[in-house]
C-alpha atoms as a PDB file:
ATOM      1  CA  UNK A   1      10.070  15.821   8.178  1.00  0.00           C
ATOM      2  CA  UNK A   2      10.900  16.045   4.399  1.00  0.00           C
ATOM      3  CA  UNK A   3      12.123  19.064   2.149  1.00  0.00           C
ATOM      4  CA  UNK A   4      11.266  17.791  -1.279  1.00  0.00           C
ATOM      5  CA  UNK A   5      10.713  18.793  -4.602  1.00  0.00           C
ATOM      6  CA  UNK A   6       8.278  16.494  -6.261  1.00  0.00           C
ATOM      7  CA  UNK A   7      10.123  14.660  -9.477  1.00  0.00           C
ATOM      8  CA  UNK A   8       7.196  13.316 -11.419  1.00  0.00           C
ATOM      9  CA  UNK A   9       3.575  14.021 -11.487  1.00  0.00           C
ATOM     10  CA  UNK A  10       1.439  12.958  -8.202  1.00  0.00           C
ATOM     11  CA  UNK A  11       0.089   9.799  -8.291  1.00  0.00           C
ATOM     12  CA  UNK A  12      -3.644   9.856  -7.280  1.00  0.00           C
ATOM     13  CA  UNK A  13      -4.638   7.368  -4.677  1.00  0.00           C
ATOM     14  CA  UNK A  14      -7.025   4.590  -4.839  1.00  0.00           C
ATOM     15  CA  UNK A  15     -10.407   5.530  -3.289  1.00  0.00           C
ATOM     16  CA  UNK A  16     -11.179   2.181  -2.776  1.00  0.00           C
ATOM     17  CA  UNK A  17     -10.430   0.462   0.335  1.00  0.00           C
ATOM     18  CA  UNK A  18      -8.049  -2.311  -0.901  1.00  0.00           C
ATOM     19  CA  UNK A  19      -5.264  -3.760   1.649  1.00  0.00           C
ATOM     20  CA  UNK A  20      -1.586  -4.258   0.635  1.00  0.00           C
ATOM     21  CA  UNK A  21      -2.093  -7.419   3.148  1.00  0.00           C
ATOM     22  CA  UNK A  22       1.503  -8.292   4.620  1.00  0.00           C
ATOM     23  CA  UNK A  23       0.894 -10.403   7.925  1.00  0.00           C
ATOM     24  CA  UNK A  24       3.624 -12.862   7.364  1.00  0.00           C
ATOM     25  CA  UNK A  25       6.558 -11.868   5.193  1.00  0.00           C
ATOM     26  CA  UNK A  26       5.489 -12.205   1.476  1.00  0.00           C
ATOM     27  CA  UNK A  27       7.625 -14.733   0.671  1.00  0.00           C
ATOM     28  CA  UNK A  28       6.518 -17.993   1.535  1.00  0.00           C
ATOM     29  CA  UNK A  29       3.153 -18.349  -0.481  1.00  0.00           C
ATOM     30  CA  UNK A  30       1.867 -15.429   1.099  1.00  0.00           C
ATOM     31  CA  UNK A  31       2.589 -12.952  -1.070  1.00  0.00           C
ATOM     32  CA  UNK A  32       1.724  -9.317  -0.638  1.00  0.00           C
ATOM     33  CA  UNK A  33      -1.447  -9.165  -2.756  1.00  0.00           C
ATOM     34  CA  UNK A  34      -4.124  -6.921  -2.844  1.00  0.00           C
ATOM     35  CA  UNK A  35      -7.226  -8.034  -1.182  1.00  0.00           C
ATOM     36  CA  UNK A  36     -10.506  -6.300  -1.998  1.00  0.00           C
ATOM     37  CA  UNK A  37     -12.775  -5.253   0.950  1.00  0.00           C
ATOM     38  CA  UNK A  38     -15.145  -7.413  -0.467  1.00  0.00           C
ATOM     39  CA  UNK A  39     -13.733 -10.726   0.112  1.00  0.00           C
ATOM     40  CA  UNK A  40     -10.757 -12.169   1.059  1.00  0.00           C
ATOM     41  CA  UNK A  41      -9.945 -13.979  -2.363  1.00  0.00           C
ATOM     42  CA  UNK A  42      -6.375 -12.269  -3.644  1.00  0.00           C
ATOM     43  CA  UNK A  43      -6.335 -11.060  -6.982  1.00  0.00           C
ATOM     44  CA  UNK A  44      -2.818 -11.153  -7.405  1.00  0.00           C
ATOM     45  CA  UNK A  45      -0.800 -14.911  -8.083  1.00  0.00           C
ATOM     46  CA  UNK A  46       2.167 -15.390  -5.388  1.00  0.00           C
ATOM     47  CA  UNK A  47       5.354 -13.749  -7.442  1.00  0.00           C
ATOM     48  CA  UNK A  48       8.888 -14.742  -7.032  1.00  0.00           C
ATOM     49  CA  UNK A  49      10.985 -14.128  -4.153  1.00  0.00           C
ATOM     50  CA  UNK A  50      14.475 -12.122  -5.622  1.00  0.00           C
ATOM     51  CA  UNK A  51      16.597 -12.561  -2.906  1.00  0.00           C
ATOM     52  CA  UNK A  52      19.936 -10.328  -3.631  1.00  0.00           C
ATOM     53  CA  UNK A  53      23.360  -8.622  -1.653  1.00  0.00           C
ATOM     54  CA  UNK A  54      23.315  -4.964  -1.269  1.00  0.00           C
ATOM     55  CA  UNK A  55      24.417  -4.026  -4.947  1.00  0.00           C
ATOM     56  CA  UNK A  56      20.248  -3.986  -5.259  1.00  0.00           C
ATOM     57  CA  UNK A  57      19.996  -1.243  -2.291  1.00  0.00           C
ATOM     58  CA  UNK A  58      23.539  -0.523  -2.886  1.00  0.00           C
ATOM     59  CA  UNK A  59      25.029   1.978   0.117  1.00  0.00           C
ATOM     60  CA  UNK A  60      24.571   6.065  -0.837  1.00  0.00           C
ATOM     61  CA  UNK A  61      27.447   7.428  -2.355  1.00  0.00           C
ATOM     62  CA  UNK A  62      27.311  10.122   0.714  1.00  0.00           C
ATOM     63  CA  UNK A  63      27.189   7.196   3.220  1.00  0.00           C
ATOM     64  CA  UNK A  64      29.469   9.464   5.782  1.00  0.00           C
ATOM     65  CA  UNK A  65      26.061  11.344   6.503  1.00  0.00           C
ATOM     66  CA  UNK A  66      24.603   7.970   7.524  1.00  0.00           C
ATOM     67  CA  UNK A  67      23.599   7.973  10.625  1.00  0.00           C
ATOM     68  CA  UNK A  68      25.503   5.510  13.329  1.00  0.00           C
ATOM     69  CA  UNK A  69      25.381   1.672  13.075  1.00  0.00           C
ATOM     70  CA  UNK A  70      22.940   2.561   9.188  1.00  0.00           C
ATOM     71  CA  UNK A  71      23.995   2.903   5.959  1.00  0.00           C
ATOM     72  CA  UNK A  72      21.630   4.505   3.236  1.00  0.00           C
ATOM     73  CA  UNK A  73      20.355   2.337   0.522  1.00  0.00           C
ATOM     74  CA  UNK A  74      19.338   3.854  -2.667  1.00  0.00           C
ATOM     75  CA  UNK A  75      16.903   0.939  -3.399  1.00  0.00           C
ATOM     76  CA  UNK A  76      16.059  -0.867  -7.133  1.00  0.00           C
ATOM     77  CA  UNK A  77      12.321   0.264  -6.638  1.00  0.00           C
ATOM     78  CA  UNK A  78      13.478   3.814  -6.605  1.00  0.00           C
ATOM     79  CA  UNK A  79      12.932   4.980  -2.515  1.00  0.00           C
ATOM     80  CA  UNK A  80      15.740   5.339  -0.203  1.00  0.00           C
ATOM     81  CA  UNK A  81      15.476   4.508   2.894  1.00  0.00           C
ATOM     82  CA  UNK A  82      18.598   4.302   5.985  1.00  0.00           C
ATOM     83  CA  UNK A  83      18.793   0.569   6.735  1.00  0.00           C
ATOM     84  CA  UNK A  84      21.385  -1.276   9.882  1.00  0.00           C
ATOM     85  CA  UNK A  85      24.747  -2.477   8.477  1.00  0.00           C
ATOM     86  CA  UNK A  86      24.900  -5.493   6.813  1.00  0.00           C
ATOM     87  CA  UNK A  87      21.298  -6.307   6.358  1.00  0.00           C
ATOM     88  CA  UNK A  88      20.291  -7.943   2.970  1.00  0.00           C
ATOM     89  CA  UNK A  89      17.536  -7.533   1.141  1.00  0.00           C
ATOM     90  CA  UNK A  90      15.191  -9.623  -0.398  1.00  0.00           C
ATOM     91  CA  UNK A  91      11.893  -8.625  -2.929  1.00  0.00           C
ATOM     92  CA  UNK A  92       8.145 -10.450  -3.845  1.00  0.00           C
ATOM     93  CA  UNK A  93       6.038  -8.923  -5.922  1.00  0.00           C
ATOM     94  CA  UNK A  94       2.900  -6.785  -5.262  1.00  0.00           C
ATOM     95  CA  UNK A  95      -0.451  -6.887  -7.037  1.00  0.00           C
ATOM     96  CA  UNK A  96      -0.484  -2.583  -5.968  1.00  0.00           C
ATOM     97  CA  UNK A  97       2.254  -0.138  -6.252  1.00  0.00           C
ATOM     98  CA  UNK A  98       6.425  -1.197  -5.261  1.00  0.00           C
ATOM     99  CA  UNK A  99       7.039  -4.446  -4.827  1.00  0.00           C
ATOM    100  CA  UNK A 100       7.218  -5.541  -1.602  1.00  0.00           C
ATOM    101  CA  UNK A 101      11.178  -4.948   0.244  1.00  0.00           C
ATOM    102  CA  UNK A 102      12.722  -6.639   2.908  1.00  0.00           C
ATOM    103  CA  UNK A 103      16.000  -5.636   4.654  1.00  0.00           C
ATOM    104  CA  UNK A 104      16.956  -8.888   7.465  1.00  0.00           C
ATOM    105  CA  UNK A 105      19.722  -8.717   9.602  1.00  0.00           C
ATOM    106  CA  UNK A 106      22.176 -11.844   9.084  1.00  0.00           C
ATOM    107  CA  UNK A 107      20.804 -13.592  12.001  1.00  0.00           C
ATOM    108  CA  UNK A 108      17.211 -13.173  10.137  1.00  0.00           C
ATOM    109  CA  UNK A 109      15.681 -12.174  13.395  1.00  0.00           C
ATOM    110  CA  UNK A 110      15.043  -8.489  12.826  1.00  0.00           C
ATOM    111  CA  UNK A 111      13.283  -7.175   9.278  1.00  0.00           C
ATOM    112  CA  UNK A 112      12.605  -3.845   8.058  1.00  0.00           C
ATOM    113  CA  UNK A 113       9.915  -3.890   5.148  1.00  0.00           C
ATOM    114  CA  UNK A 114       8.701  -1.784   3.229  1.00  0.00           C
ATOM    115  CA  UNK A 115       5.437  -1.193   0.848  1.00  0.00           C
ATOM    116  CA  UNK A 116       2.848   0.862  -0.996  1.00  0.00           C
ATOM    117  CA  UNK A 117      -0.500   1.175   0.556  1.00  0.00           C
ATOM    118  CA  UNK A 118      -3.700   1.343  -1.871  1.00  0.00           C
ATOM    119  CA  UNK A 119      -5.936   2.580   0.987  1.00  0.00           C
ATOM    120  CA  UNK A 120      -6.817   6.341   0.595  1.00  0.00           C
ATOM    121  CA  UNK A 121      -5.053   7.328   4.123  1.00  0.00           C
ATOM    122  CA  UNK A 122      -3.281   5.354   6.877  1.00  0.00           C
ATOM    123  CA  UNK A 123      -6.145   5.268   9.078  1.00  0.00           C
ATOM    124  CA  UNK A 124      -8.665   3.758   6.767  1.00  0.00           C
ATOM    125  CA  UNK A 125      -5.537   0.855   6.224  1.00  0.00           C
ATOM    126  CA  UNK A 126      -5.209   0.196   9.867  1.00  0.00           C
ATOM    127  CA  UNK A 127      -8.983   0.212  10.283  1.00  0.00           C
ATOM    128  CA  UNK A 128      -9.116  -2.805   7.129  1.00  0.00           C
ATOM    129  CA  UNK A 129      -6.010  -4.410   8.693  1.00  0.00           C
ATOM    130  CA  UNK A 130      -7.694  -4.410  12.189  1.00  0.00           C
ATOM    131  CA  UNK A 131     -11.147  -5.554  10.680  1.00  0.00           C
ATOM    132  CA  UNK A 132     -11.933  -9.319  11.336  1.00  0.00           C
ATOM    133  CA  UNK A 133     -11.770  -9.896   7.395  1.00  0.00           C
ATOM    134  CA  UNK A 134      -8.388  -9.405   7.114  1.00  0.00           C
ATOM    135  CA  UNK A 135      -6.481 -12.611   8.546  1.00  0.00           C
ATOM    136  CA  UNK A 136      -3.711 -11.820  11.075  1.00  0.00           C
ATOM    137  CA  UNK A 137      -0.622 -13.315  12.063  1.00  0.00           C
ATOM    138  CA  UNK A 138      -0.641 -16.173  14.724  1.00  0.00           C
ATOM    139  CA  UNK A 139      -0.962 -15.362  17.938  1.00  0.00           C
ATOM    140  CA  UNK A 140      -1.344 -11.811  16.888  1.00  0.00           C
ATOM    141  CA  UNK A 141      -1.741  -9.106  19.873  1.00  0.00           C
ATOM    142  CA  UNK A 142      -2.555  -5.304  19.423  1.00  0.00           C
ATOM    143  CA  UNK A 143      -0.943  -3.371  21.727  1.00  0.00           C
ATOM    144  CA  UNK A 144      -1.592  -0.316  20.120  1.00  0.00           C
ATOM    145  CA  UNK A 145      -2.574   2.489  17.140  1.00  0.00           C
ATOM    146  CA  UNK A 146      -1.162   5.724  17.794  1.00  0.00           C
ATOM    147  CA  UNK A 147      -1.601   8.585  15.484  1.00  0.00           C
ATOM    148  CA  UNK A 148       1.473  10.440  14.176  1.00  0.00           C
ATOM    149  CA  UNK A 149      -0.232  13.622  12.580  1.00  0.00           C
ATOM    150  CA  UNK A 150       1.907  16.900  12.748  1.00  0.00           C
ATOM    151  CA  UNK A 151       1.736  19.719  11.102  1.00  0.00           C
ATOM    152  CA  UNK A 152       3.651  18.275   7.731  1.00  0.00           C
ATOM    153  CA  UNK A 153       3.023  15.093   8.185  1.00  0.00           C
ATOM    154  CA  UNK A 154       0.548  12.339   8.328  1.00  0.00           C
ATOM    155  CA  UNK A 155       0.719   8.801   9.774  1.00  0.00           C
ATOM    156  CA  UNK A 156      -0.567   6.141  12.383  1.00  0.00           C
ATOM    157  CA  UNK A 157       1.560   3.320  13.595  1.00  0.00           C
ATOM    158  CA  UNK A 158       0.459  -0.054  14.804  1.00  0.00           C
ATOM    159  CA  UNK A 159       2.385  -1.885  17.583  1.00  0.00           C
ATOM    160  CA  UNK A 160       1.527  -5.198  18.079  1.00  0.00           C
ATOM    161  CA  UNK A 161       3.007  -9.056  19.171  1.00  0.00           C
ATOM    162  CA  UNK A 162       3.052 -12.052  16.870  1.00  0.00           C
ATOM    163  CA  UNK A 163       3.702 -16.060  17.697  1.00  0.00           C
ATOM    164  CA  UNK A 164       5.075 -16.910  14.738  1.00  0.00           C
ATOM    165  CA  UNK A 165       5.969 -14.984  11.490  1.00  0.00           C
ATOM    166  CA  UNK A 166       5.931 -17.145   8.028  1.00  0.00           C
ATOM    167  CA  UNK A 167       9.008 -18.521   7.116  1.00  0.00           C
ATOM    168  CA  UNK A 168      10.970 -16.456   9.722  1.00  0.00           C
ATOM    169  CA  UNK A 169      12.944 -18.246  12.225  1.00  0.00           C
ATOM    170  CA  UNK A 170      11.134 -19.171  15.779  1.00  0.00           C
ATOM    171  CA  UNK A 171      11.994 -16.560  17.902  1.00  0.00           C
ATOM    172  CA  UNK A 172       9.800 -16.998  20.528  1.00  0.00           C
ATOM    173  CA  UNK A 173       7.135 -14.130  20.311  1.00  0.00           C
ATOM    174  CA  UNK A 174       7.981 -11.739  17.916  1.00  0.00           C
ATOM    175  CA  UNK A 175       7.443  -7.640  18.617  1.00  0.00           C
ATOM    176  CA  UNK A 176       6.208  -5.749  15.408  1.00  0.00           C
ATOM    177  CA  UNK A 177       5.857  -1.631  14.542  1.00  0.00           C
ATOM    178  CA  UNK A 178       4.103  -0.945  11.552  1.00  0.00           C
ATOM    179  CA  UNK A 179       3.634   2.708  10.784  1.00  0.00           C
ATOM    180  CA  UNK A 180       1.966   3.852   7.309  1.00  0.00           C
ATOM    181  CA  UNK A 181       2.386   7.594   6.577  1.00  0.00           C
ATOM    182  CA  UNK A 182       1.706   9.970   3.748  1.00  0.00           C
ATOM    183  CA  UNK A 183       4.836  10.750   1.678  1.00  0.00           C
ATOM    184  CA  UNK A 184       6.338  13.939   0.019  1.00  0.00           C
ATOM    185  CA  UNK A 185       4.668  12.380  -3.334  1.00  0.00           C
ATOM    186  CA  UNK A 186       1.632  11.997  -2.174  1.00  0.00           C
ATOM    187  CA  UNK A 187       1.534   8.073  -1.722  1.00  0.00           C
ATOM    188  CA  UNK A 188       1.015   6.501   1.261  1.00  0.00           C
ATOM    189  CA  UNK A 189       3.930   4.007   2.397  1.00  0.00           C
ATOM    190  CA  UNK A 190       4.196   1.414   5.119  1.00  0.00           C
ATOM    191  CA  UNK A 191       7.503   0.229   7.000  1.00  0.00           C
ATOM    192  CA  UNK A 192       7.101  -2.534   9.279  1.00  0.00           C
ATOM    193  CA  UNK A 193      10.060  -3.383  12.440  1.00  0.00           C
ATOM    194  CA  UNK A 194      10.138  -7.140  13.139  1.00  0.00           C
ATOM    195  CA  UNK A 195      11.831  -8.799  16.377  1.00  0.00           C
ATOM    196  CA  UNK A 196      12.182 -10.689  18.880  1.00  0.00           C
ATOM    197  CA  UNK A 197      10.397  -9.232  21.942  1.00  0.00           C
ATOM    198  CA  UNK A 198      12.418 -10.841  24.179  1.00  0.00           C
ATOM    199  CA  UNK A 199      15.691  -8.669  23.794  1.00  0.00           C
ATOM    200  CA  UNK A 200      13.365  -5.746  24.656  1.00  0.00           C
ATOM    201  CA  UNK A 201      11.351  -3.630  22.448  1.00  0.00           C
ATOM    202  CA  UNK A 202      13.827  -0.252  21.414  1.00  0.00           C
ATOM    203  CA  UNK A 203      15.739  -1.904  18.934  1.00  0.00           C
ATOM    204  CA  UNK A 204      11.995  -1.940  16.449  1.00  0.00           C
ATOM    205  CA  UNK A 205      10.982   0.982  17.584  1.00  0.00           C
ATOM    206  CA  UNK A 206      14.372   2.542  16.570  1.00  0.00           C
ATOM    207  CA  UNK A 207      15.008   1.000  13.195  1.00  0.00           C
ATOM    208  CA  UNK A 208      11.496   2.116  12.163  1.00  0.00           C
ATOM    209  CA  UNK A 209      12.104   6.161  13.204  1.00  0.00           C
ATOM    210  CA  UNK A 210      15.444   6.184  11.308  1.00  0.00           C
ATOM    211  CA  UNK A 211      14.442   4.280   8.434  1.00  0.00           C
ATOM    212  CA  UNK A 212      11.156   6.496   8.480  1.00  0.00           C
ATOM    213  CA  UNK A 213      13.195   9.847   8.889  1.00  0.00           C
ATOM    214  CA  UNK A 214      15.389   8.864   5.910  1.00  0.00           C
ATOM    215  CA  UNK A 215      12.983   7.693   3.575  1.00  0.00           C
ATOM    216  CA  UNK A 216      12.105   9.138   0.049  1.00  0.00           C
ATOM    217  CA  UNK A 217       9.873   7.820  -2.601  1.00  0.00           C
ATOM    218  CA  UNK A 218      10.409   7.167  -5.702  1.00  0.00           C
ATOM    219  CA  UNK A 219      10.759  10.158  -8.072  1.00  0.00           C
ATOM    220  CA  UNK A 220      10.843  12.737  -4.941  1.00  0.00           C
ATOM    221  CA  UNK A 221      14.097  14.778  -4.155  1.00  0.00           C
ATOM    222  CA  UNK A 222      13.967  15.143  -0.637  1.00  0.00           C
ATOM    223  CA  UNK A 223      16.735  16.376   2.181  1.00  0.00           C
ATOM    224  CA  UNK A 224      20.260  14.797   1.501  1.00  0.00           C
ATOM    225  CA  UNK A 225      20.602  14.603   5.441  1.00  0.00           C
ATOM    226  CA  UNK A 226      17.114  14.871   7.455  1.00  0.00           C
ATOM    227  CA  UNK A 227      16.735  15.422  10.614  1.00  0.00           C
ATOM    228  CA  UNK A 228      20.407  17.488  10.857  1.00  0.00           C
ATOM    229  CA  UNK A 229      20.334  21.127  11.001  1.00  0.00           C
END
């Protein structure tokens, strides 16, 4: 999926199982913190929400490449990632890794977010997410983990239904896609598509592929246009 050239030295990843817990959107007391596998206490204090226009992800100089309908953000925590139109983005601080980023449509009813994962591989996150000591959103529905490894690449996503999401407008039932993957530096990443499942469920599914397909971490030089030949 990626043609990189590592930047910096590879990070090594936690061995321990500790969850970058997101189950509402980090911003409303709820902070992404890390919880150990222990216990559910967080060892992280909420941080502050930095809510801020584009100039933070501010549009790629090469935005003609962007694919239809995106535009790619070179983001302040040092991934880019291809994002819709118009979204804004918003930060909270995490106790593990890149703070925690949010790109909303202006509506607020779709989200793309995206986060570092402490867990040594995206299986062994699902498995603590999908564990009864790890709290879930309300109403909260698996409807199902797929894994995503290729030759190249390694990831699981989660698809699952939600009542409510914190401080999020009421939607009705929300659809989520959460898909945690190994990137080119040898991190392991999660972006998460939030909407409403009652316009249908493509629209997650295909803000999550072409923000996945466009992603680079931090440090990482990867292809200027992936996925064209």
């Amino acid at each position: 999926m990626w043609s990189v050239v590592v930047g910096a030295a590879v990070v090594g990843v936690a061995v321990s199982l500790v969850l970058t817990l997101v189950v509402g959107n980090g911003e409303d007391g709820k902070p992404a913190v890390a919880l150990s596998s222990v216990g559910p206490t967080p060892s992280a204090a909420p941080g502050t929400v930095s809510e801020s226009p584009s100039d933070s992800g501010a549009p790629s100089p090469s935005a003609s490449a962007s694919p239809a309908g995106y535009e790619v953000r070179h983001d302040a925590e040092g991934f880019r990632i291809a994002v819709p139109e118009g979204w804004s983005r918003s930060t909270v601080d995490s106790s593990y890794g890149i703070a925690v980023v949010s790109y909303r449509s202006p509506d607020r009813e779709h989200r793309l977010q995206v986060y570092q994962v402490a867990e040594y591989s995206p299986d062994a996150s699902f498995e603590l997410y999908l564990s009864d000591q790890t709290s879930k959103p309300d109403g909260f529905q698996e409807l199902g983990l797929t894994s995503l490894d290729d030759v190249g690449f390694t990831g699981s996503r989660l698809e699952y239904l939600a009542g409510t999401i914190g401080d999020e407008p009421d939607v009705g039932t929300w659809h989520v896609v959460d898909e945690r993957f190994v990137a080119p530096d040898g991190n392991i990443y999660a972006i998460a598509s939030y909407g409403p499942d009652s316009d249908g469920r493509d629209d997650e599914l295909g803000h999550l592929t072409t923000a996945v397909d466009w992603f680079c971490p931090p440090d990482t030089v990867c292809d200027a246009n992936p996925g064209v030949d």
